[in-house]
Protein backbone atom coordinates (compact mmCIF):
# COMPACT_ATOMS: atom_id res chain seq x y z
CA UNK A 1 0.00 0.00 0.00
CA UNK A 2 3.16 2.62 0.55
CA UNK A 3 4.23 1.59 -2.60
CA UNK A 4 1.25 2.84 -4.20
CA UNK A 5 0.98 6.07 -2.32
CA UNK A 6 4.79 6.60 -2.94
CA UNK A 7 4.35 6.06 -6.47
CA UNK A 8 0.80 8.13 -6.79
CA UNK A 9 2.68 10.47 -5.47
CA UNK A 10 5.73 10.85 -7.51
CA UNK A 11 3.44 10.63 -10.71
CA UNK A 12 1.22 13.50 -9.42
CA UNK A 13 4.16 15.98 -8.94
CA UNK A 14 5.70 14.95 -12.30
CA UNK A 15 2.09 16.18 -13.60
CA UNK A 16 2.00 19.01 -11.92
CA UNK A 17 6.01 19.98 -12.54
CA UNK A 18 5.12 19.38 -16.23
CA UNK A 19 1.92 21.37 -16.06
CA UNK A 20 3.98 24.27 -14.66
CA UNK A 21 6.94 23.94 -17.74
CA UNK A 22 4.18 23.84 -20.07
CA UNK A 23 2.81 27.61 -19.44
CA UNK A 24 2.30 29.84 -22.02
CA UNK A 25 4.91 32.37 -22.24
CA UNK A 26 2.91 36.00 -21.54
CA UNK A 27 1.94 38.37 -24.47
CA UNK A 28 3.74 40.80 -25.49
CA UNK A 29 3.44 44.39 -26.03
CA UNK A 30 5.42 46.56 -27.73
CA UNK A 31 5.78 50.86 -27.59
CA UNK A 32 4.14 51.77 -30.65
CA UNK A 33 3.11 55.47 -32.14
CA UNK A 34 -0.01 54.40 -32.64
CA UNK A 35 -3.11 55.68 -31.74
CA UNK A 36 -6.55 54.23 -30.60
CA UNK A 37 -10.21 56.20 -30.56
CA UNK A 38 -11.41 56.06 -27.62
CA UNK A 39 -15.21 55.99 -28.27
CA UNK A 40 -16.59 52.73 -26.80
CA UNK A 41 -15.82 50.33 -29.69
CA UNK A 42 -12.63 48.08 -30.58
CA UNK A 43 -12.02 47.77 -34.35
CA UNK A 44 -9.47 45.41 -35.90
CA UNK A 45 -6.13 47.20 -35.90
CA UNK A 46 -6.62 49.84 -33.44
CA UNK A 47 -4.70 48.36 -30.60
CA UNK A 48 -1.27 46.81 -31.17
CA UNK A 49 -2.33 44.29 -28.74
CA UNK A 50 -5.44 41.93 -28.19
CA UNK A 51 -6.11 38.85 -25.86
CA UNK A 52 -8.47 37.45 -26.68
CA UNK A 53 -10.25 35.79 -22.80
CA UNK A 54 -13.05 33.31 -22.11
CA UNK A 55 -16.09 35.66 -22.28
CA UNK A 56 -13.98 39.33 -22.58
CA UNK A 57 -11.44 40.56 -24.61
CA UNK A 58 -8.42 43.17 -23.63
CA UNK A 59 -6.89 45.17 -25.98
CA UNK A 60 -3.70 47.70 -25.13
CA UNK A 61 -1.87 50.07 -26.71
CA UNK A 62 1.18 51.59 -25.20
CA UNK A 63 3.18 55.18 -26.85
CA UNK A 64 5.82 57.19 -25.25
CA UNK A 65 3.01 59.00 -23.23
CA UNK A 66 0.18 56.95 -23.20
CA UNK A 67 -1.64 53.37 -22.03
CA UNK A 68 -4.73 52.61 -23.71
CA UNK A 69 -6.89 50.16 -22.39
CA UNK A 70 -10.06 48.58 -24.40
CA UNK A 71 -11.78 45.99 -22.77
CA UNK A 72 -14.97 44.19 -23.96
CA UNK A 73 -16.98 41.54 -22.37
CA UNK A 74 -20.31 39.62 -22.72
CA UNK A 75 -22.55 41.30 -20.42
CA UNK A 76 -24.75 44.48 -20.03
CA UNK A 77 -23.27 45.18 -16.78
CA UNK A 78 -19.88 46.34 -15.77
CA UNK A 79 -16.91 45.93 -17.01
CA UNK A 80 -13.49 46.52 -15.04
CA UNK A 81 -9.50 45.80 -15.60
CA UNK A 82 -6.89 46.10 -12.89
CA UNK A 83 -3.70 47.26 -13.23
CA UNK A 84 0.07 46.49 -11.08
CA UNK A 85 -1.54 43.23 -9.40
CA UNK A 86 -2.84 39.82 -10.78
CA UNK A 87 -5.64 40.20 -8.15
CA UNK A 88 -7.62 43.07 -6.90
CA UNK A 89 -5.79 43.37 -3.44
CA UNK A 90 -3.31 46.13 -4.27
CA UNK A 91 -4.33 46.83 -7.87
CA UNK A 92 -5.71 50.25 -9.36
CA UNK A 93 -8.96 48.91 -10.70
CA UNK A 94 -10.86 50.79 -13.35
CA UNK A 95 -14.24 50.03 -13.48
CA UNK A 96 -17.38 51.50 -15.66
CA UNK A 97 -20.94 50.66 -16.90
CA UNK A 98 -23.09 52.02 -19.61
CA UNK A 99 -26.84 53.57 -18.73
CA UNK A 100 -28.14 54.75 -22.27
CA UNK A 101 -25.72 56.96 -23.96
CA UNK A 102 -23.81 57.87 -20.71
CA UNK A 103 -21.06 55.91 -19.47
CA UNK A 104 -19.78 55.93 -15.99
CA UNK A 105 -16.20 55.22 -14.65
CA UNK A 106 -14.05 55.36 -11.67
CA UNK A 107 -10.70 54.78 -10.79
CA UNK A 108 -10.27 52.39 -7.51
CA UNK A 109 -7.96 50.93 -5.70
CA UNK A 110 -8.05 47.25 -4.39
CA UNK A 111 -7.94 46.32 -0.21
CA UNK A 112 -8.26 42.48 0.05
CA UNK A 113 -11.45 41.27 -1.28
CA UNK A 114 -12.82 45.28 -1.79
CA UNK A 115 -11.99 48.36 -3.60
CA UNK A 116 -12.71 52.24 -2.77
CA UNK A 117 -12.39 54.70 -4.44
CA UNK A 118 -9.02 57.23 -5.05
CA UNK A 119 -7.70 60.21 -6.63
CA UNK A 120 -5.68 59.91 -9.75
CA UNK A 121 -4.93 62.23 -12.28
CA UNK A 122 -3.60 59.08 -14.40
CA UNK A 123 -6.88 59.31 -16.87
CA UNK A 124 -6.75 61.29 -19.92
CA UNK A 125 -10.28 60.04 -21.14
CA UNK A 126 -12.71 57.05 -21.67
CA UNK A 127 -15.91 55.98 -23.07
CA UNK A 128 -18.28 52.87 -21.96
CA UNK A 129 -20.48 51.71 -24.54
CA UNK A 130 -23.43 48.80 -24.58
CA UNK A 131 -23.86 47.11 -27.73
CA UNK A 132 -26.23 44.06 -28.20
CA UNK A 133 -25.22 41.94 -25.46
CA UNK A 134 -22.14 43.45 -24.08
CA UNK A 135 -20.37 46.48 -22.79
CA UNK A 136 -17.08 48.02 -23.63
CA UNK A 137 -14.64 50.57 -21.82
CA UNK A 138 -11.71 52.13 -23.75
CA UNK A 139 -9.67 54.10 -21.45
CA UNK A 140 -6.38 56.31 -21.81
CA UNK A 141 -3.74 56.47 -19.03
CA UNK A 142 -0.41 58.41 -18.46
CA UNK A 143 1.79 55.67 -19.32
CA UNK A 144 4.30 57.24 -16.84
CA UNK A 145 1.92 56.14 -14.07
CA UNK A 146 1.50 52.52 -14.25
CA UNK A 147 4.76 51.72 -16.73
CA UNK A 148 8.46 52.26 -15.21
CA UNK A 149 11.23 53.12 -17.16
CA UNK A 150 12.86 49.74 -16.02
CA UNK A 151 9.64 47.90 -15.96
CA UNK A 152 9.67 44.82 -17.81
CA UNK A 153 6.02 43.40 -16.57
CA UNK A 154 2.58 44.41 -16.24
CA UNK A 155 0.01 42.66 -14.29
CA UNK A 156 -3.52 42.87 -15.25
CA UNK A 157 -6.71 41.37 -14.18
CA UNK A 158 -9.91 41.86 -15.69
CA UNK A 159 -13.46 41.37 -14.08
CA UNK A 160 -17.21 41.79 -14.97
CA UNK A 161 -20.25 41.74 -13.58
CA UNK A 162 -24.06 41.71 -14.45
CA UNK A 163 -25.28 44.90 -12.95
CA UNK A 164 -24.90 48.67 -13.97
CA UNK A 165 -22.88 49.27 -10.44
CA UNK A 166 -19.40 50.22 -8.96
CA UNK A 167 -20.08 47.73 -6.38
CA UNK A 168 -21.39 44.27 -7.90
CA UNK A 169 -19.86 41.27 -7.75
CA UNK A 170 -17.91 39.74 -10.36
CA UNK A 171 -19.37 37.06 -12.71
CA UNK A 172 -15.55 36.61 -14.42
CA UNK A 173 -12.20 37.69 -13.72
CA UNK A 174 -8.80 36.32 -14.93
CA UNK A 175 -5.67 37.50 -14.10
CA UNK A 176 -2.78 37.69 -16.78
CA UNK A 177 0.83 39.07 -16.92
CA UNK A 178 2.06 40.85 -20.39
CA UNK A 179 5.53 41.50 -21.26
CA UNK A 180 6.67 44.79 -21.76
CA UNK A 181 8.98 45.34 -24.87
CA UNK A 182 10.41 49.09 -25.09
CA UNK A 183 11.13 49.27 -28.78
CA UNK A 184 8.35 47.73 -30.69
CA UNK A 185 8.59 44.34 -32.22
């Protein structure tokens, strides 16, 4: 019976260990001089990066000055990506919903299983739209704030939820790391 504990064992971990080698390496985005609209809608082409989720989609675009965000996901509710953390402890969540025409956003920043609210002057603009059945955010950030010169990372996560609030819970989140590449590939 030891023996086939010991060797359960020792089969598991060489599962696992493989599991682990067998990661995807993260995306990669490059500084571009590109530029993306920001009007609530992600065409082909407009971001030099897309990743494409389970039920969302993130889209970035990085310049000497700027971070664009687009993020798209299947619900009528809100839509939110984190920044600096693969989880929303300690990350500077931006979150938004559509009502009609008017789209709603605010920048937070993540405490454990919550998130309040905080100042940043880090936004340049945004728009939230709600198209059939989903909701989009495109939002433009000082690159200077969330991207170091030395920085060769960027954690993300990105969440969404079925209700036009700042406080819902999440129906989806995944966290996901991309590669920062200062000269454009």
């Amino acid at each position: 019976m030891r023996d086939r504990i010991f060797v359960f064992t020792a089969v598991l971990f060489a599962l696992l260990a493989r599991a682990a080698c067998a990661q995807e390496k993260p995306p990669v985005l490059g500084r571009t001089t590109g530029t993306a609209q920001i009007d609530g809608t992600i065409t082909a082409g407009e971001y030099s990066l897309t990743v494409d989720l389970a039920r969302a989609k993130l889209a970035l675009l990085w310049t000497e000055d700027t971070l664009t965000i687009g993020v798209t996901a299947e619900t009528k509710g809100w839509v939110a990506v984190g920044l600096g953390s693969r989880r929303m402890d300690k990350a500077i969540i931006l979150i938004g919903y559509a009502t009609g025409d008017q789209g709603q956003l605010k920048i937070q920043k993540g405490a454990g299983h919550s998130h309040g609210d905080m100042d940043s002057k880090a936004m340049t603009s945004y728009a939230i739209a709600e198209k059939g059945k989903g909701t989009t955010m495109e939002v433009a950030l000082k690159a200077s704030s969330f991207i170091a010169p030395d920085q060769t990372g960027l954690d993300l996560i990105v969440a969404f939820g079925g209700s036009d609030s700042f406080s819902g819970f999440h129906r989806y989140r995944t966290p996901l790391s991309v590669s920062l590449q200062k000269q454009a590939p």
